[in-house]
N, C-alpha and C. Protein backbone atom coordinates (compact mmCIF):
# COMPACT_ATOMS: atom_id res chain seq x y z
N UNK A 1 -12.18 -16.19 9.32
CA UNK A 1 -11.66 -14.97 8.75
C UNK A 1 -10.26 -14.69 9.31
N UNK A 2 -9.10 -14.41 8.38
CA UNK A 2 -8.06 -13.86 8.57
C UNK A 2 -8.09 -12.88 9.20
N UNK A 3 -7.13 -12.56 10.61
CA UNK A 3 -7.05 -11.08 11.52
C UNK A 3 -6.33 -10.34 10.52
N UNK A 4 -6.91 -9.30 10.13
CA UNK A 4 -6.08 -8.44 9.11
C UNK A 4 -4.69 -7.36 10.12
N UNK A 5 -3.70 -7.71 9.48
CA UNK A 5 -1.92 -7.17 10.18
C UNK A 5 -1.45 -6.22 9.06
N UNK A 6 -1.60 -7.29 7.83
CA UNK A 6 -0.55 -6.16 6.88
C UNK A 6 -1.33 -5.52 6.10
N UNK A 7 -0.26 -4.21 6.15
CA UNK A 7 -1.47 -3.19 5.19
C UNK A 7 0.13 -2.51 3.97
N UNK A 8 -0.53 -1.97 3.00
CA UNK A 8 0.33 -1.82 1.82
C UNK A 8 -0.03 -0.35 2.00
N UNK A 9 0.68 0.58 2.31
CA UNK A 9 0.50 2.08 2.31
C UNK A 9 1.40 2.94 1.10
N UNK A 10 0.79 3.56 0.03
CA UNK A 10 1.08 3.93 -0.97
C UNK A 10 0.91 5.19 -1.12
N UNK A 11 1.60 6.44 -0.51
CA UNK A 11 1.55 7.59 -0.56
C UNK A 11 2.68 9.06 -1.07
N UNK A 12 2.89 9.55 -1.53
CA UNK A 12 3.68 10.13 -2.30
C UNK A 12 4.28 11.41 -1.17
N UNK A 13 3.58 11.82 -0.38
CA UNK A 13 3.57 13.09 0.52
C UNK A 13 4.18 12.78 1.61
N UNK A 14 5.18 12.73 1.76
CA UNK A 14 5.91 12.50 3.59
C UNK A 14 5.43 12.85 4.82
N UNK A 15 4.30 14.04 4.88
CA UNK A 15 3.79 14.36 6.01
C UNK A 15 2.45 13.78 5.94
N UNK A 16 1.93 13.23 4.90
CA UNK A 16 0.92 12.15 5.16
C UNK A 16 1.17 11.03 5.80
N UNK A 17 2.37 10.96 4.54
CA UNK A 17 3.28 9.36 5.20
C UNK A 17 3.05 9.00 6.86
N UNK A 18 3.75 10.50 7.19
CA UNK A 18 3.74 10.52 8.99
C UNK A 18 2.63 10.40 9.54
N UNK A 19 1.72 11.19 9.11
CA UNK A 19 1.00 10.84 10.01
C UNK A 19 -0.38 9.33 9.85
N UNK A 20 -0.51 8.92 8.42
CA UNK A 20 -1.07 7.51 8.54
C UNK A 20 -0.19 6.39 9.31
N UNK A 21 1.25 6.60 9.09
CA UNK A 21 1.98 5.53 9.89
C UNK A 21 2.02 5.62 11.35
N UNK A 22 1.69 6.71 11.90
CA UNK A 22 1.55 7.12 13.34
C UNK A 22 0.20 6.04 13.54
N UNK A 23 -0.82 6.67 13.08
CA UNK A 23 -2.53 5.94 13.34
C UNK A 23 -2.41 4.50 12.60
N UNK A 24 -2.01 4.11 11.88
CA UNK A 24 -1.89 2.57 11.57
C UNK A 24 -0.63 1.53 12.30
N UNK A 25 0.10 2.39 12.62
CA UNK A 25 0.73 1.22 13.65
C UNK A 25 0.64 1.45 14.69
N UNK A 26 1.26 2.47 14.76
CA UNK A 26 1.25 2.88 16.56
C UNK A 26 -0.18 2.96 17.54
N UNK A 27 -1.37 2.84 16.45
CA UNK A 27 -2.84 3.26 17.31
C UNK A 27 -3.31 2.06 17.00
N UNK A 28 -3.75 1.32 15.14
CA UNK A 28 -3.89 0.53 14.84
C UNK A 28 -2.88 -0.92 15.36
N UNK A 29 -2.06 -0.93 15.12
CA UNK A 29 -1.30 -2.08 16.12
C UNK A 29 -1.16 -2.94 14.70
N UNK A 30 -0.98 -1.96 12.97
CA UNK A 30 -0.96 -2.95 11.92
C UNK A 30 0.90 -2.67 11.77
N UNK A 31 0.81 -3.96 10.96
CA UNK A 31 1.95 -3.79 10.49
C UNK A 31 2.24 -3.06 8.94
N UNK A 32 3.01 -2.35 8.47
CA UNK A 32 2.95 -1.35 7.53
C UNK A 32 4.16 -1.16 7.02
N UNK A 33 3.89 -1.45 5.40
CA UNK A 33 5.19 -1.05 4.06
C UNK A 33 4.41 0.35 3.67
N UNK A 34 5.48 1.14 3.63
CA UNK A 34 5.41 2.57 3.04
C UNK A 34 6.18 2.64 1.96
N UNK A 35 5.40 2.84 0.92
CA UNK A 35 5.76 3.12 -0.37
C UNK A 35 5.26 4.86 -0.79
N UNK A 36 6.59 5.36 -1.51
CA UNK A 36 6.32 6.53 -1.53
C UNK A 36 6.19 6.47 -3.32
N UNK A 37 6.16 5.55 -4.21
CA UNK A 37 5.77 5.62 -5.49
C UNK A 37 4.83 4.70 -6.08
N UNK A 38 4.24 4.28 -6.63
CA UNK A 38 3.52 3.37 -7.56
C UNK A 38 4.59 2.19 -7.76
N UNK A 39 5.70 2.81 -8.45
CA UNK A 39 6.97 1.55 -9.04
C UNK A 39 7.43 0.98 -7.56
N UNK A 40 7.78 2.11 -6.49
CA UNK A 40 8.37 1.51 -5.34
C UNK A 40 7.55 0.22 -4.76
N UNK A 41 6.02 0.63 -4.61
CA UNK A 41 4.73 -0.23 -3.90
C UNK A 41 4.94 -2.17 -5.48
N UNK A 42 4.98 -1.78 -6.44
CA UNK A 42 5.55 -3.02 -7.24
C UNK A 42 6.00 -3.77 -6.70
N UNK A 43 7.59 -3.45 -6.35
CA UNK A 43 8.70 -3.89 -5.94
C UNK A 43 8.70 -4.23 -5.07
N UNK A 44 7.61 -4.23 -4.04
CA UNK A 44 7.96 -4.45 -2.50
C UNK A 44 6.69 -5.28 -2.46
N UNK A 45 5.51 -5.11 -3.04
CA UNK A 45 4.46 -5.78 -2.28
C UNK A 45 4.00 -6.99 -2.13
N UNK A 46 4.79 -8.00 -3.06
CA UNK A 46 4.25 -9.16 -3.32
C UNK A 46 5.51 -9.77 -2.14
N UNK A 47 6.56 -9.08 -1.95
CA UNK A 47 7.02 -9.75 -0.89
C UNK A 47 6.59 -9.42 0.83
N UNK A 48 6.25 -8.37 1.05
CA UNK A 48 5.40 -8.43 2.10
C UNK A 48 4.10 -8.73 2.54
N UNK A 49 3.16 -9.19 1.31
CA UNK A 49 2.35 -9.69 1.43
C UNK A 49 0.94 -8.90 1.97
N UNK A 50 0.50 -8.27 1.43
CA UNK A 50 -0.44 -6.96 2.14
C UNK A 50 -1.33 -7.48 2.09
N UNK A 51 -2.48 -7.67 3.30
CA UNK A 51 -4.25 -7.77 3.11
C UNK A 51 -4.96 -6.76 3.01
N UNK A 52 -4.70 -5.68 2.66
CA UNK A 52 -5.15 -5.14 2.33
C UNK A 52 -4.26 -3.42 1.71
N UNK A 53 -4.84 -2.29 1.02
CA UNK A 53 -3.79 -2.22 0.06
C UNK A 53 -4.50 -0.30 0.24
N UNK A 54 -3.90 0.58 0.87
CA UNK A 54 -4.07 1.84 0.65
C UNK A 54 -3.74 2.81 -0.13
N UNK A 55 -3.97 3.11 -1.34
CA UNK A 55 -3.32 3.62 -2.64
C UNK A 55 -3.86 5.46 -2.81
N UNK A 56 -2.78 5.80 -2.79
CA UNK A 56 -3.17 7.63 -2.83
C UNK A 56 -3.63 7.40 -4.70
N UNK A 57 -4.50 8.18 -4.78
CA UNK A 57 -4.62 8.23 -6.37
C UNK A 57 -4.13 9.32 -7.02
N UNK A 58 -3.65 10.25 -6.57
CA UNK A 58 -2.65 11.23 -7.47
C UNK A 58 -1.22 10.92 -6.92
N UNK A 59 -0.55 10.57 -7.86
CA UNK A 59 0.76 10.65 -7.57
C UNK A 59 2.11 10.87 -9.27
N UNK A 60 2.73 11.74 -8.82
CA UNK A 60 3.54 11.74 -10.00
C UNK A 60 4.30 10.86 -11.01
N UNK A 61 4.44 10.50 -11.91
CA UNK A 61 5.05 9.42 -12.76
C UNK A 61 3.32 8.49 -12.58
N UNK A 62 3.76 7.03 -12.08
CA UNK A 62 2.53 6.42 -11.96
C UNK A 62 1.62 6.61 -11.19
N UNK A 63 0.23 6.88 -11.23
CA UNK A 63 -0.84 7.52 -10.24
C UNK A 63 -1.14 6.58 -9.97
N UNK A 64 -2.53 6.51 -8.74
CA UNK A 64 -3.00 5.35 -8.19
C UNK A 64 -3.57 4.49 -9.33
N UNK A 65 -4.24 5.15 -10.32
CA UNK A 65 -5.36 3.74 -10.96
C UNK A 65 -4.27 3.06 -11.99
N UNK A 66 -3.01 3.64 -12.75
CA UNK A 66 -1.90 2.79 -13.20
C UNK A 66 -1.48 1.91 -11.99
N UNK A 67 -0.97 2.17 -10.87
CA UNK A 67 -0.44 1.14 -9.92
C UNK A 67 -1.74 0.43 -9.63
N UNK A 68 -3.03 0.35 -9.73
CA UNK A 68 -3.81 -0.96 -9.57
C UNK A 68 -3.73 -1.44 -10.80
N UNK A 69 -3.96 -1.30 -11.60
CA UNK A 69 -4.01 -1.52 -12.89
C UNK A 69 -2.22 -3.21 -13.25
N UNK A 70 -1.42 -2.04 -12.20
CA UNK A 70 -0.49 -3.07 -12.53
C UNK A 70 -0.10 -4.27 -11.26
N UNK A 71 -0.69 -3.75 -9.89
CA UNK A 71 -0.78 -4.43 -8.80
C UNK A 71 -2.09 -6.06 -9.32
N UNK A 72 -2.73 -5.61 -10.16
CA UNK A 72 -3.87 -6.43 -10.15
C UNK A 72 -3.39 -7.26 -11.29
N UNK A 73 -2.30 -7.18 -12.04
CA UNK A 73 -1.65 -8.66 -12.51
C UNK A 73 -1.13 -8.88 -12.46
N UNK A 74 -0.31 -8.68 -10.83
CA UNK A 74 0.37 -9.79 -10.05
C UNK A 74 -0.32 -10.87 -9.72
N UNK A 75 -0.67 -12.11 -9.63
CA UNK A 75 -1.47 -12.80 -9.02
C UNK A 75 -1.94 -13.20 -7.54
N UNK A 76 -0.41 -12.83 -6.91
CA UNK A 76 -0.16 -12.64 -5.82
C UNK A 76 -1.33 -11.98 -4.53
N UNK A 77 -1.50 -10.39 -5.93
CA UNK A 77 -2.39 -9.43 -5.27
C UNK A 77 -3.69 -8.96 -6.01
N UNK A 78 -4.18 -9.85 -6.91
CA UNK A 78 -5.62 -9.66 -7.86
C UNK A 78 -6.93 -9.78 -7.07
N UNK A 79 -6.60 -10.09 -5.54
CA UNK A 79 -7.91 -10.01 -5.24
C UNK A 79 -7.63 -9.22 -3.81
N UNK A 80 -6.61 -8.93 -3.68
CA UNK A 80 -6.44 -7.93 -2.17
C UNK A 80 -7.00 -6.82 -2.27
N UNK A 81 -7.93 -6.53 -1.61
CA UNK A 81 -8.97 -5.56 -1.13
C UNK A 81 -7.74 -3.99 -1.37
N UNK A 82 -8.17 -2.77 -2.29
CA UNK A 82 -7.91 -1.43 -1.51
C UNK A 82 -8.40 -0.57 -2.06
């Protein structure tokens, strides 16, 4: 089994932002892309490579189940756990 490092953090709220990135790196010891949109988390995730994938489900413009919807035909990321 792969040690799980990267995590895909997808949250719209800045003071969430803060404080999951506090407890996932700094406590967790993961490494972490913060995406503050659906389109932003697109653009970034297939190059950082996430094992796993934390998606807020309300978010303005694209919500969480459109950004799986479009994360899941990347091929890249069709079977990454979030």
């Amino acid at each position: 089994m792969v040690e799980l490092k990267n995590i895909l953090y997808v949250e719209d709220e800045p003071d969430i932002q803060a404080v999951a990135k506090l407890a996932l790196e700094m406590v967790g010891g993961f490494a972490l892309e913060v995406c503050s949109s659906g389109q932003e988390a697109l653009g970034k995730a297939v190059g950082f490579a996430p094992q796993l994938i934390l998606l807020d489900v309300m978010m303005p413009g694209m919500d969480g189940p459109a950004t799986l919807a479009a994360l899941r035909k990347l091929p890249e990321l069709d079977v990454v756990p979030v």
